[in-house]
Protein backbone atom coordinates (compact mmCIF):
# COMPACT_ATOMS: atom_id res chain seq x y z
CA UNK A 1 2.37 61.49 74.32
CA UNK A 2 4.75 64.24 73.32
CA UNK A 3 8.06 64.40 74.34
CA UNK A 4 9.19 68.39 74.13
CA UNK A 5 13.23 68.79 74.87
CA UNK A 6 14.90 72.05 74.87
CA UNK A 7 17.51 72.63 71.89
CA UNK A 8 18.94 76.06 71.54
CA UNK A 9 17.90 79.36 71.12
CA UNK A 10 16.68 80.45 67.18
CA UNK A 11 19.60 83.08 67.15
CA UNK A 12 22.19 80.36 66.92
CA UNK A 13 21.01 79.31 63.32
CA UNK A 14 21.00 82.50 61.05
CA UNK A 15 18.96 82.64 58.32
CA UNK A 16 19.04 80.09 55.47
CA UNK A 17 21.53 77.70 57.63
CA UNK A 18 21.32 74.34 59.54
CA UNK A 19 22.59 73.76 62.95
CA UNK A 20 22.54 69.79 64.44
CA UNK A 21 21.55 68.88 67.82
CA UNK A 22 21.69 66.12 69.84
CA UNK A 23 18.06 65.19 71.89
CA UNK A 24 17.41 61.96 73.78
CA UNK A 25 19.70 60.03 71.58
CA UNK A 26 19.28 61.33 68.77
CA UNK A 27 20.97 63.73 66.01
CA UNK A 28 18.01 66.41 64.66
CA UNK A 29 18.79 68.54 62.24
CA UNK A 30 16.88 72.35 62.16
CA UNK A 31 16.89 74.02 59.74
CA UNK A 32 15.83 78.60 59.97
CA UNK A 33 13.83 79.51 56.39
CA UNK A 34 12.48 82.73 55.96
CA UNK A 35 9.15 80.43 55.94
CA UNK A 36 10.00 79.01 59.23
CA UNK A 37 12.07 76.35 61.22
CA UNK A 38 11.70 73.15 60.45
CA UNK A 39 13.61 69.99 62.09
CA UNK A 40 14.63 66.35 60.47
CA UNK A 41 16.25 63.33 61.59
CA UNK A 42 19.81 64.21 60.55
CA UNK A 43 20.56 60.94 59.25
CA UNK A 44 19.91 60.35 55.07
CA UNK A 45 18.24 57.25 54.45
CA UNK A 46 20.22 56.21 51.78
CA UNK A 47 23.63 55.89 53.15
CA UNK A 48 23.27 57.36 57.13
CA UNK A 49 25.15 60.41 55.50
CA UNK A 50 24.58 64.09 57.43
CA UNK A 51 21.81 66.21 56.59
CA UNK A 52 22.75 69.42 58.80
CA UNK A 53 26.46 69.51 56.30
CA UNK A 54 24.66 68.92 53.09
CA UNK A 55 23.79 72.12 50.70
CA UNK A 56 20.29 73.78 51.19
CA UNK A 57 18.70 75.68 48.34
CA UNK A 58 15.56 76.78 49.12
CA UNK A 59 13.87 74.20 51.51
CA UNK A 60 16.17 71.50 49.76
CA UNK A 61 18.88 69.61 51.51
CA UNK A 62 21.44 67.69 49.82
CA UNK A 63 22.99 64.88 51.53
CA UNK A 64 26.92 65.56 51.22
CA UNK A 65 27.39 61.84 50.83
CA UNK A 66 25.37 60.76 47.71
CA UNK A 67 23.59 63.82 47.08
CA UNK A 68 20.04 62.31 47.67
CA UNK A 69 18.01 65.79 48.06
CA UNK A 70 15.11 66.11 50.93
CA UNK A 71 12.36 68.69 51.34
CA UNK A 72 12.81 69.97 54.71
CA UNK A 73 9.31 71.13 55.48
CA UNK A 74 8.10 67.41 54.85
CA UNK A 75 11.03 65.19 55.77
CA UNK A 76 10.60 63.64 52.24
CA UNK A 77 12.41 63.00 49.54
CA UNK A 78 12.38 64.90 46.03
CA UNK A 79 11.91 61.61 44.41
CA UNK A 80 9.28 60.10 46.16
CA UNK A 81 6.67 60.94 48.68
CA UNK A 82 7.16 57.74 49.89
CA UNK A 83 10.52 57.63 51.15
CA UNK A 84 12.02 60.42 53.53
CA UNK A 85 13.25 61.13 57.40
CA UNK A 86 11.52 61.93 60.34
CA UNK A 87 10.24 65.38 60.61
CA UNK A 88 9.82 66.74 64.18
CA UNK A 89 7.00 69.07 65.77
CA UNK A 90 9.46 71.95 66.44
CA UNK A 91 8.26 75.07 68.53
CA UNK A 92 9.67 78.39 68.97
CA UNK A 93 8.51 79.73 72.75
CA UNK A 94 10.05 82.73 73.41
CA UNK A 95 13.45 82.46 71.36
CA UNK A 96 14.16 78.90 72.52
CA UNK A 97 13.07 75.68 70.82
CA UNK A 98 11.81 72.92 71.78
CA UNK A 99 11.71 69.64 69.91
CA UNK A 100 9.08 66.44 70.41
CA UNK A 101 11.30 63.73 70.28
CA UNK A 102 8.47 60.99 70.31
């Protein structure tokens, strides 16, 4: 059953940036391309290192930590399809969005 919490309004993440937020105990990391927003767990699998301050090319973020790069669209990795964070149904309604948590 989905879980849809309130984040922010889109105007607080310009174009091409991150901004982190905190939802029912967890750290989500969103993420405004001209192709869309997208939200991941902020949390690199490798190492627990932050997403939302690593360097994003593209729709690639690169964890600041150990530089293990993730497709933001998919939550994956860009060395395996197999290994990646959680990606989040994010909605825009109105200019506010809302996040399912579960």
């Amino acid at each position: 059953m989905p879980n849809w919490v309130r984040l922010g309004k889109i105007d607080e993440i310009p174009s091409g940036r991150c901004r982190v937020y905190e939802a029912s105990e967890r750290t989500i990391a969103v993420f405004n391309l001209p192709e869309g927003v997208h939200a991941i767990d902020n949390v690199c699998v490798h190492r627990g290192g932050p997403l939302g301050e690593g360097d994003l090319s593209g729709k690639i973020v690169t964890c600041p930590w150990h530089h293990w790069s993730y497709d933001v669209t998919t939550g994956k990795t860009t060395m395996s399809d197999q290994i990646g964070v959680k990606k989040y149904a994010l909605e825009l309604r109105d200019s506010e969005l809302w996040v399912d948590v579960e």
